[in-house]
N, C-alpha and C. Protein backbone atom coordinates (compact mmCIF):
# COMPACT_ATOMS: atom_id res chain seq x y z
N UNK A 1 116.69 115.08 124.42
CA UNK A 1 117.25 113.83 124.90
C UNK A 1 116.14 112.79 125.11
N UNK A 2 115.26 113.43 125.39
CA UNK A 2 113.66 112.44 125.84
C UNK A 2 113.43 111.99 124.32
N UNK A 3 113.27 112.56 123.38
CA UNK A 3 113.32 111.86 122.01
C UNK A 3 113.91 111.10 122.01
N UNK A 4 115.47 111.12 121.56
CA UNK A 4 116.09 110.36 121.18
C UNK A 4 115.93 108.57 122.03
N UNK A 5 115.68 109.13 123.14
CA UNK A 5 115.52 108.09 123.79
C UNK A 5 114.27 106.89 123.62
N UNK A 6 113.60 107.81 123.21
CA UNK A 6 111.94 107.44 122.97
C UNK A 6 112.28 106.36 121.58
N UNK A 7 112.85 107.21 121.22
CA UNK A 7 113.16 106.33 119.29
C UNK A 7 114.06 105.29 119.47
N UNK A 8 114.65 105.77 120.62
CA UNK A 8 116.01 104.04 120.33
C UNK A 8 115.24 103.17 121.22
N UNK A 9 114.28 103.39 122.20
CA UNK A 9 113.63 102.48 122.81
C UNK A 9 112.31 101.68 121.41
N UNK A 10 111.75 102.25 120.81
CA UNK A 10 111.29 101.36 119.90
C UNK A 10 112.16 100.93 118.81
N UNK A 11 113.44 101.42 118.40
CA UNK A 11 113.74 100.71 117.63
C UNK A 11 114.46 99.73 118.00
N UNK A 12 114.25 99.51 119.72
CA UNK A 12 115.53 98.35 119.84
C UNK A 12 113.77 97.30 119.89
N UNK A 13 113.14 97.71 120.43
CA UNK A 13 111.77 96.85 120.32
C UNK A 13 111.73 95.91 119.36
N UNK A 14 111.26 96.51 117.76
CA UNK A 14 111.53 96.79 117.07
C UNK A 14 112.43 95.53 116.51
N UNK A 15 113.19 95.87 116.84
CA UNK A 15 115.14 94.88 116.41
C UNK A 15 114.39 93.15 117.46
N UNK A 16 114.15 93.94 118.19
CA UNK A 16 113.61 92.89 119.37
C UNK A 16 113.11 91.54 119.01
N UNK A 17 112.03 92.15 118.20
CA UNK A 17 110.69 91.20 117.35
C UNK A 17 111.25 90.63 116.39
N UNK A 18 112.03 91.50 115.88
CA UNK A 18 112.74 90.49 114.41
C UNK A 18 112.41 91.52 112.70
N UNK A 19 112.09 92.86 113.42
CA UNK A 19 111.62 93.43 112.72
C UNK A 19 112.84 94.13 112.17
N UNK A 20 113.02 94.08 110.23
CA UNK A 20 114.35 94.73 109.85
C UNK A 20 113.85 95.34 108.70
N UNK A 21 114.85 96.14 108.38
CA UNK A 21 114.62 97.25 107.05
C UNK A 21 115.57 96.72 106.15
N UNK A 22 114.39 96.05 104.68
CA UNK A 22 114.94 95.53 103.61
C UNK A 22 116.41 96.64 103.63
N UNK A 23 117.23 95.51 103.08
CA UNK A 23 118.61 96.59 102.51
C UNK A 23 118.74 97.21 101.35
N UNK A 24 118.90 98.29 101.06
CA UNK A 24 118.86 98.76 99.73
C UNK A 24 120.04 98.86 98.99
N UNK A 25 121.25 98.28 99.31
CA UNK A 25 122.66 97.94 98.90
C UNK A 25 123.59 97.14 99.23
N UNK A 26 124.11 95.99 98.50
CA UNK A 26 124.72 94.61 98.85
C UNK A 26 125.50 94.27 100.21
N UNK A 27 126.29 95.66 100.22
CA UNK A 27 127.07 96.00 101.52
C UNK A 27 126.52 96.57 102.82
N UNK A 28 125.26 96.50 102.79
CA UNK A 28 124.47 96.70 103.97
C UNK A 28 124.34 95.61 104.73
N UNK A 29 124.89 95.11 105.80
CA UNK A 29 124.40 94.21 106.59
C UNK A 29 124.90 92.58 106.17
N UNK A 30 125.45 92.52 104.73
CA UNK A 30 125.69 91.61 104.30
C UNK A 30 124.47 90.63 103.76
N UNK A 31 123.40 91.41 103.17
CA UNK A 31 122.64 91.56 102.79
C UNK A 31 122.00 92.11 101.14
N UNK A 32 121.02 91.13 100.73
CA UNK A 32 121.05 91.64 99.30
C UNK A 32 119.88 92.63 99.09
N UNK A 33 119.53 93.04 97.94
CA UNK A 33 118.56 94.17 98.04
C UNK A 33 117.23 93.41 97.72
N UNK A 34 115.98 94.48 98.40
CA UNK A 34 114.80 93.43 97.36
C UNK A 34 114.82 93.50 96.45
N UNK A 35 114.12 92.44 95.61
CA UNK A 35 114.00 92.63 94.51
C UNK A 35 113.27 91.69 93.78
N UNK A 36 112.58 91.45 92.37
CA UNK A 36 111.94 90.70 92.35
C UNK A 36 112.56 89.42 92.12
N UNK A 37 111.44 88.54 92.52
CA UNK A 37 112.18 86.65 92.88
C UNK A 37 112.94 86.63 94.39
N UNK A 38 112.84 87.59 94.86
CA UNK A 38 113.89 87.44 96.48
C UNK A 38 113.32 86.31 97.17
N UNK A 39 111.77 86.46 97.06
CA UNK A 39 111.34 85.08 98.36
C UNK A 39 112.09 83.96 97.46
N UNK A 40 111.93 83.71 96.15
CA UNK A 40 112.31 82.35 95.63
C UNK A 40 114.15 81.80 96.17
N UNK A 41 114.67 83.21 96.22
CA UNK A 41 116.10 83.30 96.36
C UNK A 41 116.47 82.85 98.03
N UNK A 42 115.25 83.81 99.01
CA UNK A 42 115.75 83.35 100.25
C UNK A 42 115.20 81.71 100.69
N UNK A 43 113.94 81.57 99.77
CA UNK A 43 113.30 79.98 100.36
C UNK A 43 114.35 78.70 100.02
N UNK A 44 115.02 79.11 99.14
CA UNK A 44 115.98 77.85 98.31
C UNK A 44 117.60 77.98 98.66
N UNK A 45 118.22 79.57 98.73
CA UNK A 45 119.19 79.57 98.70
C UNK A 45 120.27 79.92 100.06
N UNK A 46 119.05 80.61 101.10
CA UNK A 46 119.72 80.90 102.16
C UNK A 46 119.65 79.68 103.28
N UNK A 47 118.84 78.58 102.94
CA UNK A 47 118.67 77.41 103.61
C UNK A 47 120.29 76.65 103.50
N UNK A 48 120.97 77.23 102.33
CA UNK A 48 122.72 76.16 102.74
C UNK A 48 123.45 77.27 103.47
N UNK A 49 123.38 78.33 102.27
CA UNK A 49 123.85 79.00 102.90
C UNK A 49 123.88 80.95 103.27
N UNK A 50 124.81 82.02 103.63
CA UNK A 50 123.98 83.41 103.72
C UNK A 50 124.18 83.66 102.31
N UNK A 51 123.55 85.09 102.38
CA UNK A 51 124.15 86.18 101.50
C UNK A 51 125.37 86.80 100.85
N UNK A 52 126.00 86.33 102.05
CA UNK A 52 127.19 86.69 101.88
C UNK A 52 128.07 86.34 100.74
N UNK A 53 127.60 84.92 100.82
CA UNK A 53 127.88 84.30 100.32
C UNK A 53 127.87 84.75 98.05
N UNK A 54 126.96 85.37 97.96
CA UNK A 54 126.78 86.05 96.49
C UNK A 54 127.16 87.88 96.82
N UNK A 55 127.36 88.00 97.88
CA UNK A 55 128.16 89.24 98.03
C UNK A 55 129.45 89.50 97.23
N UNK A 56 129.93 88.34 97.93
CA UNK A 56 131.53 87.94 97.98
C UNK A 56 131.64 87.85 96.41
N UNK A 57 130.51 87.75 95.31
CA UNK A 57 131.32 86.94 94.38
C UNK A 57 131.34 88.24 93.54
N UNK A 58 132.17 88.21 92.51
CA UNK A 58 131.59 89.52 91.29
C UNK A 58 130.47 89.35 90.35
N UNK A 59 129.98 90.44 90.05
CA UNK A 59 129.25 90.58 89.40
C UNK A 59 129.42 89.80 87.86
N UNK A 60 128.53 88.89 87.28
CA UNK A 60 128.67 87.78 86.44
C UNK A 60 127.57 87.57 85.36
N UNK A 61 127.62 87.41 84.12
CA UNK A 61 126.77 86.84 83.42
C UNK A 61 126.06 85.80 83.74
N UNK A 62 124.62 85.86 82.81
CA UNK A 62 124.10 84.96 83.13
C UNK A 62 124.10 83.68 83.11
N UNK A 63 124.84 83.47 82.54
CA UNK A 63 125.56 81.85 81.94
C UNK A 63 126.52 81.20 83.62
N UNK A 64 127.29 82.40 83.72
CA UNK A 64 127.60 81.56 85.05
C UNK A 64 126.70 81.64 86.30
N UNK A 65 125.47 82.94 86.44
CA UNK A 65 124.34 82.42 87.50
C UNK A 65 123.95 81.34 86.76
N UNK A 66 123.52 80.98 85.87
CA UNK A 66 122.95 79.63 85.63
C UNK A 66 123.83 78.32 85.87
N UNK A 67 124.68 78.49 85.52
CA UNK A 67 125.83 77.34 85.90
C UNK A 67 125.79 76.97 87.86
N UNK A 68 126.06 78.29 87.99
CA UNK A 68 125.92 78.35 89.62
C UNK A 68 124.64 77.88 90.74
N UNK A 69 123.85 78.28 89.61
CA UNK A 69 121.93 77.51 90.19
C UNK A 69 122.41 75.91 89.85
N UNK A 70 122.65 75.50 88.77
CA UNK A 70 122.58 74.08 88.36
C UNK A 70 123.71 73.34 89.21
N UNK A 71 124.97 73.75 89.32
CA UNK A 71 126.04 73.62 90.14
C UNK A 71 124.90 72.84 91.90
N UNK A 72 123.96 74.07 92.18
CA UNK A 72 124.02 73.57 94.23
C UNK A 72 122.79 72.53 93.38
N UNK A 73 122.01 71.99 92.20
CA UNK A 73 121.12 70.96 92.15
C UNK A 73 122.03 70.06 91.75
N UNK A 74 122.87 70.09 90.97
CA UNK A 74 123.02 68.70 90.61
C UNK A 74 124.56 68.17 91.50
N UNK A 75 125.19 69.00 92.36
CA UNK A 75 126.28 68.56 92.93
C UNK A 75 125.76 68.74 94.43
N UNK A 76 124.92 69.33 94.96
CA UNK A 76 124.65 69.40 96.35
C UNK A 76 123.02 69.29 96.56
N UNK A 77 122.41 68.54 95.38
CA UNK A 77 121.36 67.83 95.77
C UNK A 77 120.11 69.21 96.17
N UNK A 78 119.79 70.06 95.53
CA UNK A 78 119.30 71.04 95.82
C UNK A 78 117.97 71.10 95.31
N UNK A 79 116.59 70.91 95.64
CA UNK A 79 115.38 70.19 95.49
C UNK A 79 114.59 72.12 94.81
N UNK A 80 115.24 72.29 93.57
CA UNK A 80 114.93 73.48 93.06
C UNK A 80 114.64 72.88 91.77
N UNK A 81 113.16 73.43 91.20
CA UNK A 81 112.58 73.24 90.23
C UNK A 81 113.29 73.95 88.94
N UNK A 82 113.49 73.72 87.71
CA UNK A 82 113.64 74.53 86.46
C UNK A 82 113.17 75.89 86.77
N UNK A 83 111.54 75.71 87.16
CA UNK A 83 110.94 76.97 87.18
C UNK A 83 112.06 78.33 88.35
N UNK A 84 112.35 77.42 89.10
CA UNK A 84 112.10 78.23 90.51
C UNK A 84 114.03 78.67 90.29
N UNK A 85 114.80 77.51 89.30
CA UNK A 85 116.03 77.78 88.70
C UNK A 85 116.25 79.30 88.16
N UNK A 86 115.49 79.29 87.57
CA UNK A 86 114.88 80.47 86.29
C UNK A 86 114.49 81.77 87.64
N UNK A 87 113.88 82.26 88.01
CA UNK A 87 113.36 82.80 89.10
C UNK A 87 114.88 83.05 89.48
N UNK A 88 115.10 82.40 90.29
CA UNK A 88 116.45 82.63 91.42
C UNK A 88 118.04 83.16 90.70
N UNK A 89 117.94 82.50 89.11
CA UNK A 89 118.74 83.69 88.05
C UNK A 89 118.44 84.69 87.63
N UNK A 90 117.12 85.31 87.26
CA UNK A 90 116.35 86.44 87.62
C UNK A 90 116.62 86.85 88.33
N UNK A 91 116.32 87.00 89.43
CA UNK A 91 116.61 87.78 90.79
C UNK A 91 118.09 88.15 91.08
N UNK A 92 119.40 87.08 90.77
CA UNK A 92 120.40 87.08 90.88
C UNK A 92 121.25 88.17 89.55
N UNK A 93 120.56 88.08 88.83
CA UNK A 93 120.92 89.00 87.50
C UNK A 93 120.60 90.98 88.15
N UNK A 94 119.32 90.90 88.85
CA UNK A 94 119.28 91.92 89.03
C UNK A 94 120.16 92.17 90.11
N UNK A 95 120.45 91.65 91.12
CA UNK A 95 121.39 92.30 91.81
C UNK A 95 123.04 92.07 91.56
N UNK A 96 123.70 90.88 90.88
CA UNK A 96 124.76 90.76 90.76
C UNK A 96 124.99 90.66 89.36
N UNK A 97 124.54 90.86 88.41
CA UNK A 97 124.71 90.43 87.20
C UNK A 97 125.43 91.65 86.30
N UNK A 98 126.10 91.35 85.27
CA UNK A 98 126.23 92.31 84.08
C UNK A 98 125.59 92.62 83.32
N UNK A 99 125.69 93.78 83.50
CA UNK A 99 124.47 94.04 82.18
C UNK A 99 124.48 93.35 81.06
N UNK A 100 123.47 92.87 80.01
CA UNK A 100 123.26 91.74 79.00
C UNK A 100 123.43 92.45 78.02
N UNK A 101 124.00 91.85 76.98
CA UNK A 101 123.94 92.85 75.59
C UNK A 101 122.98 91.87 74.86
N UNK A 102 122.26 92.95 73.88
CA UNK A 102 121.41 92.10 72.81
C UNK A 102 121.95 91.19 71.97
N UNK A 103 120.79 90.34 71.52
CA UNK A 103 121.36 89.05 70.39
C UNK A 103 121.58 90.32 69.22
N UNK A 104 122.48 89.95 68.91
CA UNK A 104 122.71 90.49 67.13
C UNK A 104 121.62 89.61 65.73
């Protein structure tokens, strides 16, 4: 019992500080997984709005993440570079995307 106690006292510490364990599945926490491009994804995209928010949606080609990046710049004024466009569909492909089939 002295354990257990010992461990929930640092992990509420811990929780305390702000300290969290990346999620390793969409439905964790409402939360996406790491992955690469995530800082580009949380610096640009969690500033309107959460996660949840690409939780909620289904899994999609890349044509509509790209539509969907260009969609919050050019209708909600969204101060995201081409580059950083590119990046944040990247990142969005790996966690919500369909798999791509090759050019023929």
């Amino acid at each position: 019992m002295k354990r257990f106690i010992a461990v929930a006292t640092v992990l509420a510490a811990l929780l305390a500080l702000g300290f969290r364990i990346p999620a390793t599945r969409a439905a964790e926490g409402g939360e996406l997984p790491v992955a690469k491009n995530i800082n580009v994804y949380r610096a640009y995209c969690l500033s309107c709005h959460s996660s949840s928010y690409v939780i909620q949606l289904p899994k999609t080609t890349r044509d509509v993440w790209e539509a969907e990046v260009k969609k919050m710049v050019d209708m909600y004024d969204a101060k995201i570079t081409p580059e950083n466009q590119k990046l944040i569909v990247d990142y969005l492909m790996i966690v919500r995307g369909l798999p791509e089939t090759p050019a023929n």
